[in-house]
N, C-alpha and C. Protein backbone atom coordinates (compact mmCIF):
# COMPACT_ATOMS: atom_id res chain seq x y z
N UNK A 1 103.38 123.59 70.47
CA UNK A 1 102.27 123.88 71.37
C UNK A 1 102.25 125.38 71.67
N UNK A 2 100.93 125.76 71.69
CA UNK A 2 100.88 127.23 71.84
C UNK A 2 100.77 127.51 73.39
N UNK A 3 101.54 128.81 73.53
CA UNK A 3 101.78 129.61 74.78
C UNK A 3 100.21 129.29 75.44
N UNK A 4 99.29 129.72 74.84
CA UNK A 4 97.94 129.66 75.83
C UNK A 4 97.59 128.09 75.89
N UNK A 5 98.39 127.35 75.04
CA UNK A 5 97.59 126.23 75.32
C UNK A 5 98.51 125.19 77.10
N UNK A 6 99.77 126.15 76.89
CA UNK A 6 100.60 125.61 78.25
C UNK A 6 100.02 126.31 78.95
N UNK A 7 99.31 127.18 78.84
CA UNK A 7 99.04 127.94 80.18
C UNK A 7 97.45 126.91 80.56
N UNK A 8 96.78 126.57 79.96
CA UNK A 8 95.95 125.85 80.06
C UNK A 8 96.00 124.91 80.56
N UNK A 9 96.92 124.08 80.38
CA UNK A 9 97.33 122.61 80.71
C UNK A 9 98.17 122.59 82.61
N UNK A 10 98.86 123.85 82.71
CA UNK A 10 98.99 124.36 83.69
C UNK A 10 98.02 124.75 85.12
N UNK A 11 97.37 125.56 84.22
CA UNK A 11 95.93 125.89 85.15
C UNK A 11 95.08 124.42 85.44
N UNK A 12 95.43 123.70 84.58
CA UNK A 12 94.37 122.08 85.04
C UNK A 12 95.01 121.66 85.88
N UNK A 13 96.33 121.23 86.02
CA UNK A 13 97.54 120.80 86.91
C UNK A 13 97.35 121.35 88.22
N UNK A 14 96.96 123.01 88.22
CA UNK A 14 97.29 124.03 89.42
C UNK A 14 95.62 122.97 90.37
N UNK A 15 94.53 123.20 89.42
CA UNK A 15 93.11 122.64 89.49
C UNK A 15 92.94 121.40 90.67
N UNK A 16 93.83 120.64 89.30
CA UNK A 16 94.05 118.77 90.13
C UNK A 16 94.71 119.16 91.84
N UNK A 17 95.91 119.87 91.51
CA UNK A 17 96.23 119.85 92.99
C UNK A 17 95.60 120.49 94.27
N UNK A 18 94.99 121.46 93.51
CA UNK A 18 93.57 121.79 94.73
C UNK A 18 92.85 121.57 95.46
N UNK A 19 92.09 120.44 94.68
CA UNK A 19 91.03 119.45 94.79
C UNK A 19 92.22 118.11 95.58
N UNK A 20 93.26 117.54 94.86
CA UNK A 20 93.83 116.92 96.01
C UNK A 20 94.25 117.24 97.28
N UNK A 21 94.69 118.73 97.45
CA UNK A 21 95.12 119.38 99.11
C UNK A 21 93.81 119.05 99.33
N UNK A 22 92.70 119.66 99.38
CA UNK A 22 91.37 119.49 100.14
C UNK A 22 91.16 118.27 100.12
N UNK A 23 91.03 117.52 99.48
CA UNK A 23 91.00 116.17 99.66
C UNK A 23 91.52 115.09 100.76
N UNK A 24 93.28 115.65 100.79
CA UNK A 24 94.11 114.64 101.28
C UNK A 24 93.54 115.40 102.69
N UNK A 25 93.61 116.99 103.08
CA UNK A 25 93.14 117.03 104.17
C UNK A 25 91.97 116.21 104.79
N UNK A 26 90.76 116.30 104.29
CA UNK A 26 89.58 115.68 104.65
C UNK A 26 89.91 114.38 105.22
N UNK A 27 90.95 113.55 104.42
CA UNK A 27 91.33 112.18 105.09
C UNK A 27 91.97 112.13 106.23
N UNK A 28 93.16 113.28 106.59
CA UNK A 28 93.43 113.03 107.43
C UNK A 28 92.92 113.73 109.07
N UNK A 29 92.02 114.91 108.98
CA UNK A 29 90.89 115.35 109.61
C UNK A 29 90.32 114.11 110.25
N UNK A 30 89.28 113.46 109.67
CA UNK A 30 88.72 112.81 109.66
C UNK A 30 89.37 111.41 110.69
N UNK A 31 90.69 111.22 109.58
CA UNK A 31 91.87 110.31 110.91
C UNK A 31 91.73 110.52 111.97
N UNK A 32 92.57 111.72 112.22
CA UNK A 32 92.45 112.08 113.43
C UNK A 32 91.81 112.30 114.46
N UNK A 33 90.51 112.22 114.30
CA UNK A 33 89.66 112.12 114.82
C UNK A 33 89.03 110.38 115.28
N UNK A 34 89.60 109.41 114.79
CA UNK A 34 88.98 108.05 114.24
C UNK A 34 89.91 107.47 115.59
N UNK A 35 89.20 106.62 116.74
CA UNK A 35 90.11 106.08 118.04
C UNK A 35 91.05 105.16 117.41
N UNK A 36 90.55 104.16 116.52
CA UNK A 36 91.41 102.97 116.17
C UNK A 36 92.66 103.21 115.30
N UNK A 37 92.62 104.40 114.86
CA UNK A 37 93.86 104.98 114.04
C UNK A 37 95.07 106.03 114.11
N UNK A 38 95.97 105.35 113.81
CA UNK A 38 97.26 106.34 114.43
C UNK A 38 97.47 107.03 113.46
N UNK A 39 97.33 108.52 112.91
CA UNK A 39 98.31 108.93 111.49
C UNK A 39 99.26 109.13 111.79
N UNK A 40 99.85 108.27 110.60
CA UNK A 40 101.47 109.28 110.68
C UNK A 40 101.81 110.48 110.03
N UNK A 41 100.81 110.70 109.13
CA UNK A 41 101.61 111.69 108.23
C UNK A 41 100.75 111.58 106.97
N UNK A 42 100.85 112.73 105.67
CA UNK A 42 100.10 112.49 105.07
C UNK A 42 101.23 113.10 103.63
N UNK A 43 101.11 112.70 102.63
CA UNK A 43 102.07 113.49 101.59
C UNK A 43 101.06 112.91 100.01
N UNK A 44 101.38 114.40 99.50
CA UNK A 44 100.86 114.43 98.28
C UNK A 44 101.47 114.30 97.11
N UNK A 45 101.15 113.20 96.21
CA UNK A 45 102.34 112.81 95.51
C UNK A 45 101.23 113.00 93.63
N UNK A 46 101.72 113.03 92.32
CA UNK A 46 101.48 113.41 91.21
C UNK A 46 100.56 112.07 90.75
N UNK A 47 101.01 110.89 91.10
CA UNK A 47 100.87 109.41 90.97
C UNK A 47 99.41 108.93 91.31
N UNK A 48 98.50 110.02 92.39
CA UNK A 48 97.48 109.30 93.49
C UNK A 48 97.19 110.69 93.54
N UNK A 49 95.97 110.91 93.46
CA UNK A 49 95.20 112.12 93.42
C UNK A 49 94.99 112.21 94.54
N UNK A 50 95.01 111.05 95.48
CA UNK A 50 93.66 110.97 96.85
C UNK A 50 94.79 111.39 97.69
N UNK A 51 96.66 111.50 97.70
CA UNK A 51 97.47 111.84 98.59
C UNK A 51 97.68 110.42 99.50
N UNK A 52 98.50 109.92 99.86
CA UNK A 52 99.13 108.91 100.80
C UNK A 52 99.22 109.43 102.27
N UNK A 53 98.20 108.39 102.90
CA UNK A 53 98.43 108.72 104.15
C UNK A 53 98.43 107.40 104.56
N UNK A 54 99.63 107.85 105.67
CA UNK A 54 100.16 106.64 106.72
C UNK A 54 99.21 106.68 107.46
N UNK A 55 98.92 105.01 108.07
CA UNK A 55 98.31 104.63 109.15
C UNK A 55 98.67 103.59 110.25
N UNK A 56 99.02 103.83 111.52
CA UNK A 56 99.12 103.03 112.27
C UNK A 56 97.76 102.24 112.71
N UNK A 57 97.06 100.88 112.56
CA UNK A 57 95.67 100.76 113.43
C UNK A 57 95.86 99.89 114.29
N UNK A 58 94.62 100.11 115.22
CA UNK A 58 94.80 99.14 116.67
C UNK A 58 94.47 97.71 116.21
N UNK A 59 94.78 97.01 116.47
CA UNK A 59 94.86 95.37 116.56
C UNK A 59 93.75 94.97 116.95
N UNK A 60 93.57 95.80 118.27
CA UNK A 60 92.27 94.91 119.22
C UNK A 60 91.08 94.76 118.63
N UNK A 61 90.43 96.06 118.19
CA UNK A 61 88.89 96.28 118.00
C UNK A 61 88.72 95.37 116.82
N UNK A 62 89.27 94.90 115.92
CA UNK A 62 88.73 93.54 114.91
C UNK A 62 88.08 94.84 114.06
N UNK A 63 86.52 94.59 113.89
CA UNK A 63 85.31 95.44 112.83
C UNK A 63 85.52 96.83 113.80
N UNK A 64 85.74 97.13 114.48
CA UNK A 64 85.71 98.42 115.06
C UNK A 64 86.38 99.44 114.18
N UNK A 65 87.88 99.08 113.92
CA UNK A 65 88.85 99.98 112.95
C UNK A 65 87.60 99.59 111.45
N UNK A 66 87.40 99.10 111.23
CA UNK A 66 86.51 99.06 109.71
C UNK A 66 85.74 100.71 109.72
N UNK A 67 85.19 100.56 110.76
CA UNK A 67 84.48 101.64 110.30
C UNK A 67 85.24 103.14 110.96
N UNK A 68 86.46 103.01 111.63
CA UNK A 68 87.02 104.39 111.01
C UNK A 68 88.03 104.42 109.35
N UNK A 69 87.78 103.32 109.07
CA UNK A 69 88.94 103.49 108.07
C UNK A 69 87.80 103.89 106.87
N UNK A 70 86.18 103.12 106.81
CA UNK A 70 85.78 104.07 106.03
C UNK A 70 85.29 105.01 106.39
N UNK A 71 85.37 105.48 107.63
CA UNK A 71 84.61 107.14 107.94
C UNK A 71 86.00 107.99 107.34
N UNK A 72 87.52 107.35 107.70
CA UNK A 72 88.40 108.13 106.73
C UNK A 72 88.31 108.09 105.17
N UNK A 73 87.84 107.02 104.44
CA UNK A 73 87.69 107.34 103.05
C UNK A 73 85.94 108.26 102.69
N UNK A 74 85.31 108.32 103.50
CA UNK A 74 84.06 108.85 103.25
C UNK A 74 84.58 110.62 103.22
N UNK A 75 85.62 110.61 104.00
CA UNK A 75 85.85 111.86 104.37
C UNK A 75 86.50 112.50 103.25
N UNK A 76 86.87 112.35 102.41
CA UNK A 76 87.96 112.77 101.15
C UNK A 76 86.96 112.75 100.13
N UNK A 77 85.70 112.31 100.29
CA UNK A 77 84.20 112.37 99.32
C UNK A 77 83.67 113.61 100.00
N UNK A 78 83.62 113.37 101.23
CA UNK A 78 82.17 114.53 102.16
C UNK A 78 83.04 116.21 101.77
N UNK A 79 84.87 115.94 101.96
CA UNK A 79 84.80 117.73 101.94
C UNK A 79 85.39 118.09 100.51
N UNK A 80 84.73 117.32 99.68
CA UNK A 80 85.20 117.39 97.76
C UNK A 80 83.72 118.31 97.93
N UNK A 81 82.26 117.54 98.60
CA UNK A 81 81.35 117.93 98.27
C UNK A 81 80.95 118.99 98.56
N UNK A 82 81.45 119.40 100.11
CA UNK A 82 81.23 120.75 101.14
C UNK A 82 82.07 121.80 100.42
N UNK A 83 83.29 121.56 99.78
CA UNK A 83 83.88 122.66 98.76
C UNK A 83 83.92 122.47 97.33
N UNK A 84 83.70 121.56 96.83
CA UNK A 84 83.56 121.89 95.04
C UNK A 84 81.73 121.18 94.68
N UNK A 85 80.80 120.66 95.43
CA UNK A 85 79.71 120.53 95.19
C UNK A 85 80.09 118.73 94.28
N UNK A 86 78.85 118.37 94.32
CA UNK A 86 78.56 116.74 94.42
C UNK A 86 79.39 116.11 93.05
N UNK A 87 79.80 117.28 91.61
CA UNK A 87 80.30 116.60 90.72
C UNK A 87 81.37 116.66 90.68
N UNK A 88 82.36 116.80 92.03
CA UNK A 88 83.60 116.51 91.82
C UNK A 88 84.13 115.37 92.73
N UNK A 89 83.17 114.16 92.99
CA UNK A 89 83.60 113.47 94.00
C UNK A 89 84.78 112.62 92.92
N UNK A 90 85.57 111.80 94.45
CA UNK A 90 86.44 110.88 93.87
C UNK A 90 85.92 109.54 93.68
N UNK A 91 85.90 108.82 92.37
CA UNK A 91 85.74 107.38 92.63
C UNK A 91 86.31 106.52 93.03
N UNK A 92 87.76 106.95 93.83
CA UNK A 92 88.56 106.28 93.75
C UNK A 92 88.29 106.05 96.11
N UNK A 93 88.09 107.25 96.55
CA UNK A 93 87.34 107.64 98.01
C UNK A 93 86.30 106.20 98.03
N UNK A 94 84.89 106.21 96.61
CA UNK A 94 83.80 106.15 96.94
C UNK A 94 84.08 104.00 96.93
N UNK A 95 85.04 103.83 95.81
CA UNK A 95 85.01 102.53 95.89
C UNK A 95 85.65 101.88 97.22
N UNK A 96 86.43 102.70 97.85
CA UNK A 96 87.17 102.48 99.30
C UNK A 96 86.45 102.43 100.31
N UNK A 97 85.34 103.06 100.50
CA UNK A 97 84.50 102.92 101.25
C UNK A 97 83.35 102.31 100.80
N UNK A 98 82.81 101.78 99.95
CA UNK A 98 81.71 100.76 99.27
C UNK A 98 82.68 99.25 99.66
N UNK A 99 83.97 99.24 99.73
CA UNK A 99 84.75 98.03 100.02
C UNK A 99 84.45 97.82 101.42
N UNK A 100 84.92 99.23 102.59
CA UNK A 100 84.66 98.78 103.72
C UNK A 100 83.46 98.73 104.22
N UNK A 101 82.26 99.33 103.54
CA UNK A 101 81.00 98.80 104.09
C UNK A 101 80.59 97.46 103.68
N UNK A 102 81.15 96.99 102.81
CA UNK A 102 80.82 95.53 102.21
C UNK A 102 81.52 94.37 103.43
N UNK A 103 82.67 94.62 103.86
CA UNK A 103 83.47 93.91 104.63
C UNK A 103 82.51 94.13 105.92
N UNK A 104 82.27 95.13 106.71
CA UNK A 104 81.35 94.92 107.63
C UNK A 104 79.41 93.89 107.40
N UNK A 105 79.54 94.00 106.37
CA UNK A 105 78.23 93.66 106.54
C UNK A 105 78.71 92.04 106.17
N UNK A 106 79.67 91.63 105.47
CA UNK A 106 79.84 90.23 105.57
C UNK A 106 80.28 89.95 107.11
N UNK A 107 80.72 90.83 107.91
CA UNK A 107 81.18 90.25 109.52
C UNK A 107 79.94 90.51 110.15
N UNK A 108 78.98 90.84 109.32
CA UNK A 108 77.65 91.28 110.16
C UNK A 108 77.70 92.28 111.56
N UNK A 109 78.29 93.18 110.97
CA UNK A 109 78.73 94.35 111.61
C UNK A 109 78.34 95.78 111.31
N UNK A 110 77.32 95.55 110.12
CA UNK A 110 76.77 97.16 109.54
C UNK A 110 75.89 97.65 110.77
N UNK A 111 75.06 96.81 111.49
CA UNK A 111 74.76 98.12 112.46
C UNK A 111 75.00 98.62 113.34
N UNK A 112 76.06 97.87 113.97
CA UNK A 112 76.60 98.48 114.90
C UNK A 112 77.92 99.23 114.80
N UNK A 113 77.37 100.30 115.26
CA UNK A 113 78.40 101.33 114.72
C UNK A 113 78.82 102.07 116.43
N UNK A 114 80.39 102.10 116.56
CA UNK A 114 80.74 101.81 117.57
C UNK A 114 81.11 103.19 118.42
N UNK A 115 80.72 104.47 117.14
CA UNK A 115 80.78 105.61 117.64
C UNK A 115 79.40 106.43 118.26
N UNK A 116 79.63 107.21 119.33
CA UNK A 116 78.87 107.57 120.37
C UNK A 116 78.75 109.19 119.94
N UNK A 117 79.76 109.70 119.15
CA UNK A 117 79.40 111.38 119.14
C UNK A 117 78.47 112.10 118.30
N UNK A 118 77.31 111.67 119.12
CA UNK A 118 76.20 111.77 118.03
C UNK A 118 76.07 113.45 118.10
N UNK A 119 76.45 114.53 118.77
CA UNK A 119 76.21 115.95 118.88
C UNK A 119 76.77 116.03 117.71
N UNK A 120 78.29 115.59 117.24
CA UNK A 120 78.64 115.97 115.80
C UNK A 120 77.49 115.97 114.17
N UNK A 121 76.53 114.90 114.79
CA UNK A 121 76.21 114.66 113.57
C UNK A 121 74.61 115.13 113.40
N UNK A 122 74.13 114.89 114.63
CA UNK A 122 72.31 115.34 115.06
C UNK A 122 71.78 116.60 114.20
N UNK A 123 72.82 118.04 114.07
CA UNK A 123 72.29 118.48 113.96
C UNK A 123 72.67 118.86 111.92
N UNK A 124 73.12 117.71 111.44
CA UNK A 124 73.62 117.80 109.82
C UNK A 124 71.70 118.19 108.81
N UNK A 125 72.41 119.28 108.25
CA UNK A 125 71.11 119.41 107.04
C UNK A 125 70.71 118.12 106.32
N UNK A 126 69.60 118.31 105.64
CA UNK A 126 69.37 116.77 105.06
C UNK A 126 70.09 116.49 104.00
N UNK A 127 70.42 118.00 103.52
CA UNK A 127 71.51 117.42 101.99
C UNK A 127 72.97 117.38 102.38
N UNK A 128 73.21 117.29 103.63
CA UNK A 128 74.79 116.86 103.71
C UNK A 128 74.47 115.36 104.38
N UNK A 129 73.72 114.75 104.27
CA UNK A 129 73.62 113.31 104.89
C UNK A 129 73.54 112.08 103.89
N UNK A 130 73.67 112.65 102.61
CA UNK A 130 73.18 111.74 101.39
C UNK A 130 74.34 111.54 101.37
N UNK A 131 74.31 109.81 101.08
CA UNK A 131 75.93 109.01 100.41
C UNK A 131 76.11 109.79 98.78
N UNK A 132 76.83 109.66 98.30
CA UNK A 132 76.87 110.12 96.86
C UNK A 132 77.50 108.37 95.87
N UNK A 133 76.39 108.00 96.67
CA UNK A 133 76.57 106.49 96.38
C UNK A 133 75.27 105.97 96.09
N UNK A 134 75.38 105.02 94.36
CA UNK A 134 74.35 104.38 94.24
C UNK A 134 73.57 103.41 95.00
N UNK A 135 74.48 102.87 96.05
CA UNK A 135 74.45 102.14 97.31
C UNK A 135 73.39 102.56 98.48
N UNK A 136 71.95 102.36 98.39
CA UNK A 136 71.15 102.64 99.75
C UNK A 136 71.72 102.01 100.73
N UNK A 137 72.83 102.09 101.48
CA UNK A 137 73.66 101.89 102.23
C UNK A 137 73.68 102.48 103.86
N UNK A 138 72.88 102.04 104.80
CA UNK A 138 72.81 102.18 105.91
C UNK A 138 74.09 102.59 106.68
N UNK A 139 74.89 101.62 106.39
CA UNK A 139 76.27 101.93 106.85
C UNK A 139 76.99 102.64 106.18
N UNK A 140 76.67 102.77 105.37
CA UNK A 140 77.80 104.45 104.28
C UNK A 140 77.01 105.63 104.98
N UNK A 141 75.93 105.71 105.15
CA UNK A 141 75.19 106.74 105.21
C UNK A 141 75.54 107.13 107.41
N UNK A 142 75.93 105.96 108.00
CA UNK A 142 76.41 106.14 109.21
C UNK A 142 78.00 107.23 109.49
N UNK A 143 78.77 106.11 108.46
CA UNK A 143 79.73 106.42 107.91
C UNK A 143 80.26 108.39 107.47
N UNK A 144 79.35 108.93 106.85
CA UNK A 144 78.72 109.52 105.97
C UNK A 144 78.51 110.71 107.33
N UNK A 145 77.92 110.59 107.90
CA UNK A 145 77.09 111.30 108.70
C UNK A 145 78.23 112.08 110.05
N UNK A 146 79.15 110.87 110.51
CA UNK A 146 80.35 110.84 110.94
C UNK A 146 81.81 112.13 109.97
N UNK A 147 81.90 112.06 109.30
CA UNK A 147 83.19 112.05 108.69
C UNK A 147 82.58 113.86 108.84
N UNK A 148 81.18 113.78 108.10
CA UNK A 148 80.55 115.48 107.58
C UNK A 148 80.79 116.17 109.01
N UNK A 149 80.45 115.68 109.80
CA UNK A 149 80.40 116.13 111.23
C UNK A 149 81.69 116.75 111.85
N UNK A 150 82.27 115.96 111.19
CA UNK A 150 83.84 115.95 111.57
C UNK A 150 84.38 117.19 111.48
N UNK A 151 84.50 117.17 110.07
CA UNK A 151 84.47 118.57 109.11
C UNK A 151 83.83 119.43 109.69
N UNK A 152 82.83 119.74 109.63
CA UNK A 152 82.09 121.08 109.84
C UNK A 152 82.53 121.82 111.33
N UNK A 153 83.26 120.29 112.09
CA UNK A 153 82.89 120.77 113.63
C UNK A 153 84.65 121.62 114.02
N UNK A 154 85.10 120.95 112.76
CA UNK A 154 87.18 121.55 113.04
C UNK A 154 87.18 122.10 111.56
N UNK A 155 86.38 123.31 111.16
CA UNK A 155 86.45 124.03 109.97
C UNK A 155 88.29 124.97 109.89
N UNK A 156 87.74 125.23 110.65
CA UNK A 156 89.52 126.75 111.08
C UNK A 156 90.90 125.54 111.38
N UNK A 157 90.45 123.97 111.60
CA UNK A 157 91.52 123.30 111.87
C UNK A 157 92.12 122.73 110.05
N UNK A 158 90.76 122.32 109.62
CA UNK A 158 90.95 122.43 108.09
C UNK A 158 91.64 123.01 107.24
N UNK A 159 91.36 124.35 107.61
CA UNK A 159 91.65 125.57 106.77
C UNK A 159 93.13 125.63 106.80
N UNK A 160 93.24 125.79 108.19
CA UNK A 160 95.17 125.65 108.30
C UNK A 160 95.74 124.25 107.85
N UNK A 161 95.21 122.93 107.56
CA UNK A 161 95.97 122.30 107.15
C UNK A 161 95.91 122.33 105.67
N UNK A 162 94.91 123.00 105.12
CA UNK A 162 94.91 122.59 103.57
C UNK A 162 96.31 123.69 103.19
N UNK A 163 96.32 124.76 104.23
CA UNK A 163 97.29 125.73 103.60
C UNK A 163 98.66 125.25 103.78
N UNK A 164 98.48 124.73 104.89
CA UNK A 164 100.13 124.04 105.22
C UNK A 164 99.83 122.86 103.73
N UNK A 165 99.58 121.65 103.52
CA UNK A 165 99.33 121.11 102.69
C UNK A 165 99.59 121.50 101.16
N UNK A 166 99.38 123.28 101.09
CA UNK A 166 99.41 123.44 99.87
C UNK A 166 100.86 123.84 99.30
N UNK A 167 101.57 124.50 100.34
CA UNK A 167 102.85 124.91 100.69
C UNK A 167 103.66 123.58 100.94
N UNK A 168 103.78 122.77 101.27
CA UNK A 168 104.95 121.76 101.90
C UNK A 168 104.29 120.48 101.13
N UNK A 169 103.01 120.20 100.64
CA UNK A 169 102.64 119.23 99.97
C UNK A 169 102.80 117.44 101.14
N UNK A 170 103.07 118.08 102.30
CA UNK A 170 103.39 116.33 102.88
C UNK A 170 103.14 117.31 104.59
N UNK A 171 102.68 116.32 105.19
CA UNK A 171 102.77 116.78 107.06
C UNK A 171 102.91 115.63 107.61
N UNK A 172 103.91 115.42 108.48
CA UNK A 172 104.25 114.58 109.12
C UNK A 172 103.37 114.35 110.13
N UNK A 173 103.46 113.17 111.57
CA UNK A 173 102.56 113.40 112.81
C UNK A 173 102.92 114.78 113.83
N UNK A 174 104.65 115.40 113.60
CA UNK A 174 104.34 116.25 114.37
C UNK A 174 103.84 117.63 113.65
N UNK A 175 103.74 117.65 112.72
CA UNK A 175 103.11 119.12 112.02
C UNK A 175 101.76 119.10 112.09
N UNK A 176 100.99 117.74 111.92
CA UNK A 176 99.66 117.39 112.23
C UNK A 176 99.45 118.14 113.55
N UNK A 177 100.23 117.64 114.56
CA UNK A 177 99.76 117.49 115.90
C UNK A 177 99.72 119.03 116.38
N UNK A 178 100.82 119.58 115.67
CA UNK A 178 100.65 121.15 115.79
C UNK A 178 99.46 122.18 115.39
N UNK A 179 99.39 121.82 113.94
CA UNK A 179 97.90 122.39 113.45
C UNK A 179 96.23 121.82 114.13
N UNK A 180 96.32 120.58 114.13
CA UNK A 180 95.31 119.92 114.90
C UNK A 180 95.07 119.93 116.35
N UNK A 181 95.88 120.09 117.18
CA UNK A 181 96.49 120.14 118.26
C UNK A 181 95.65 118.56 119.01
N UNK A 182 95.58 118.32 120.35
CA UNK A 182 95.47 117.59 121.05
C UNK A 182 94.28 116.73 119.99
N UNK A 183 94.16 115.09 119.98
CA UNK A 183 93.75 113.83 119.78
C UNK A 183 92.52 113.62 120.69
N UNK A 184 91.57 113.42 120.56
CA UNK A 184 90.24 113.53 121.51
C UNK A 184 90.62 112.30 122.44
N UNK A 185 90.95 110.77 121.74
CA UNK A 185 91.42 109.95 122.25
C UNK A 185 92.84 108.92 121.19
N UNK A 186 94.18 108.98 121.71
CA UNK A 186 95.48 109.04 121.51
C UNK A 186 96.19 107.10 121.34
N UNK A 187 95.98 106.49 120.39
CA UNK A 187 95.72 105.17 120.59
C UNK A 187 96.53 104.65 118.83
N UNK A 188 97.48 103.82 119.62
CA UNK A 188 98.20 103.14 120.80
C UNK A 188 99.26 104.25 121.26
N UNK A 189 99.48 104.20 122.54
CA UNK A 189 100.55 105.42 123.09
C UNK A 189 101.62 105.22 122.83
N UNK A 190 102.15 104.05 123.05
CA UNK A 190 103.34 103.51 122.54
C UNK A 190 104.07 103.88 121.38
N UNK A 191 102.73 103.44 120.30
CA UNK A 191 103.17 103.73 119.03
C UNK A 191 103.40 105.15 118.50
N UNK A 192 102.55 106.27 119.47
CA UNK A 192 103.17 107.20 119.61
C UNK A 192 104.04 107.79 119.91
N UNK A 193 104.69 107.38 120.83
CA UNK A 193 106.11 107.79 121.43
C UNK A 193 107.59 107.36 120.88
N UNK A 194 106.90 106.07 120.19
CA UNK A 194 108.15 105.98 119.57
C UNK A 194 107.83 106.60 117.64
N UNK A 195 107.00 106.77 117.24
CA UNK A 195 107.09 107.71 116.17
C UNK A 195 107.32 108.83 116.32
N UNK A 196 107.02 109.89 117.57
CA UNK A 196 107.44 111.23 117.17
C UNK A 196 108.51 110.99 117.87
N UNK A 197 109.31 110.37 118.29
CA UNK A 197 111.26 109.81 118.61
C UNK A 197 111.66 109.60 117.01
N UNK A 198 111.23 109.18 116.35
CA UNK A 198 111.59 108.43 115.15
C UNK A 198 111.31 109.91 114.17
N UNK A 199 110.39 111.12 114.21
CA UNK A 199 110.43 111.91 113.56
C UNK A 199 110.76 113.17 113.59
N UNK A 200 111.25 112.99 115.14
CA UNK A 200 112.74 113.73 115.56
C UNK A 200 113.48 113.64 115.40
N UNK A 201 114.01 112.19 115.45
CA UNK A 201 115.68 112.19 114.54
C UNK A 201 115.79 112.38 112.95
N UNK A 202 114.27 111.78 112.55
CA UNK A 202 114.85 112.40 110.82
C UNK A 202 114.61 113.67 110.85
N UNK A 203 114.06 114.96 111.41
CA UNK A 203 114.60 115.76 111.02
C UNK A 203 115.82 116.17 111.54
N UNK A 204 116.44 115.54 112.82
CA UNK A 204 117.90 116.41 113.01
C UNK A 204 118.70 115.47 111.76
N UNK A 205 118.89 115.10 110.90
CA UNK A 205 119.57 114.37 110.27
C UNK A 205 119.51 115.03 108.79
N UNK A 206 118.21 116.00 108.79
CA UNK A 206 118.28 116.41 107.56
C UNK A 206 119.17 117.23 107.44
């Protein structure tokens, strides 16, 4: 194999992992922001383009967590599109969230959508509101509208995690909690307190 052709194969590698830091961020942005979901942490692995992120979710709300879990997979589509433009989405995002809008509408739950922060989203251009889904999908497009909002509204919170992300490749809940800082609303508390106990002792142990 020729020297330029490793350097090639390299530069695609450097490419892929790009597009996954921005990616895995967008999901967990987006988390964090989502009431019914706890992150723990997010790590980028060679195996899964989209990056592994832990989730703690609340029990109670039933269809409620549905639709942050796909406003979190919409979100790993919406900031592929806001930074590499519409032909680099993931299919792997778009079938995750075509799953959870399908699951709501069999609980007959697509229109009610249980989030209230409509300032995030009121004032979105018309071409950041399109699903990038063959799906005329009411609820993707709710979904959709949510996640973009998200993004645009914690840009500088982004920015620092894609860089931490690109450097350390994994963020735990307390490196999150540092770059992101305070949780709009912090749910379950519990389950908080005893994870960042639990991610205090693994690092004194390292």
């Amino acid at each position: 194999m020729t020297t330029r052709r490793c350097l090639l194969i390299r530069l695609e590698r450097l490419e892929d992992f790009r597009r996954e830091v921005v990616r895995a961020a967008g999901h967990l942005l987006v988390a964090w922001h989502s009431p019914t979901l706890l992150p723990i942490g997010i790590s980028l692995v060679q195996t899964r383009p989209d990056g592994r992120l832990s989730l703690l979710k609340n029990p109670a709300p039933g269809p409620v967590s549905l639709w942050d879990e796909m406003a979190v997979e919409l979100g790993g589509l919406a900031i592929e599109q806001l930074v590499f433009g519409w032909n680099e989405n993931s299919f792997i995002d778009l079938t995750k969230a075509v799953a959870k809008a399908d699951e709501l509408r069999v609980l007959n739950c697509h229109g009610d959508s249980p989030w209230t922060d409509r300032p995030l989203t009121e004032e979105l251009p018309a071409d950041r509101i399109s699903v990038p889904s063959n799906k005329d999908d009411e609820t993707l497009t709710v979904g959709w509208r949510r996640a973009v909002g998200i993004l645009l509204a914690h840009q500088r919170e982004l920015e620092l995690l894609c860089i931490h992300l690109s450097v350390c490749s994994e963020a735990d809940l307390l490196e999150t909690w540092r770059i992101l800082g305070r949780r709009p609303i912090v749910f379950p508390l519990f389950n908080l307190v005893v994870d960042v106990g639990r991610a205090i002792r693994a690092r004194r142990n390292r």
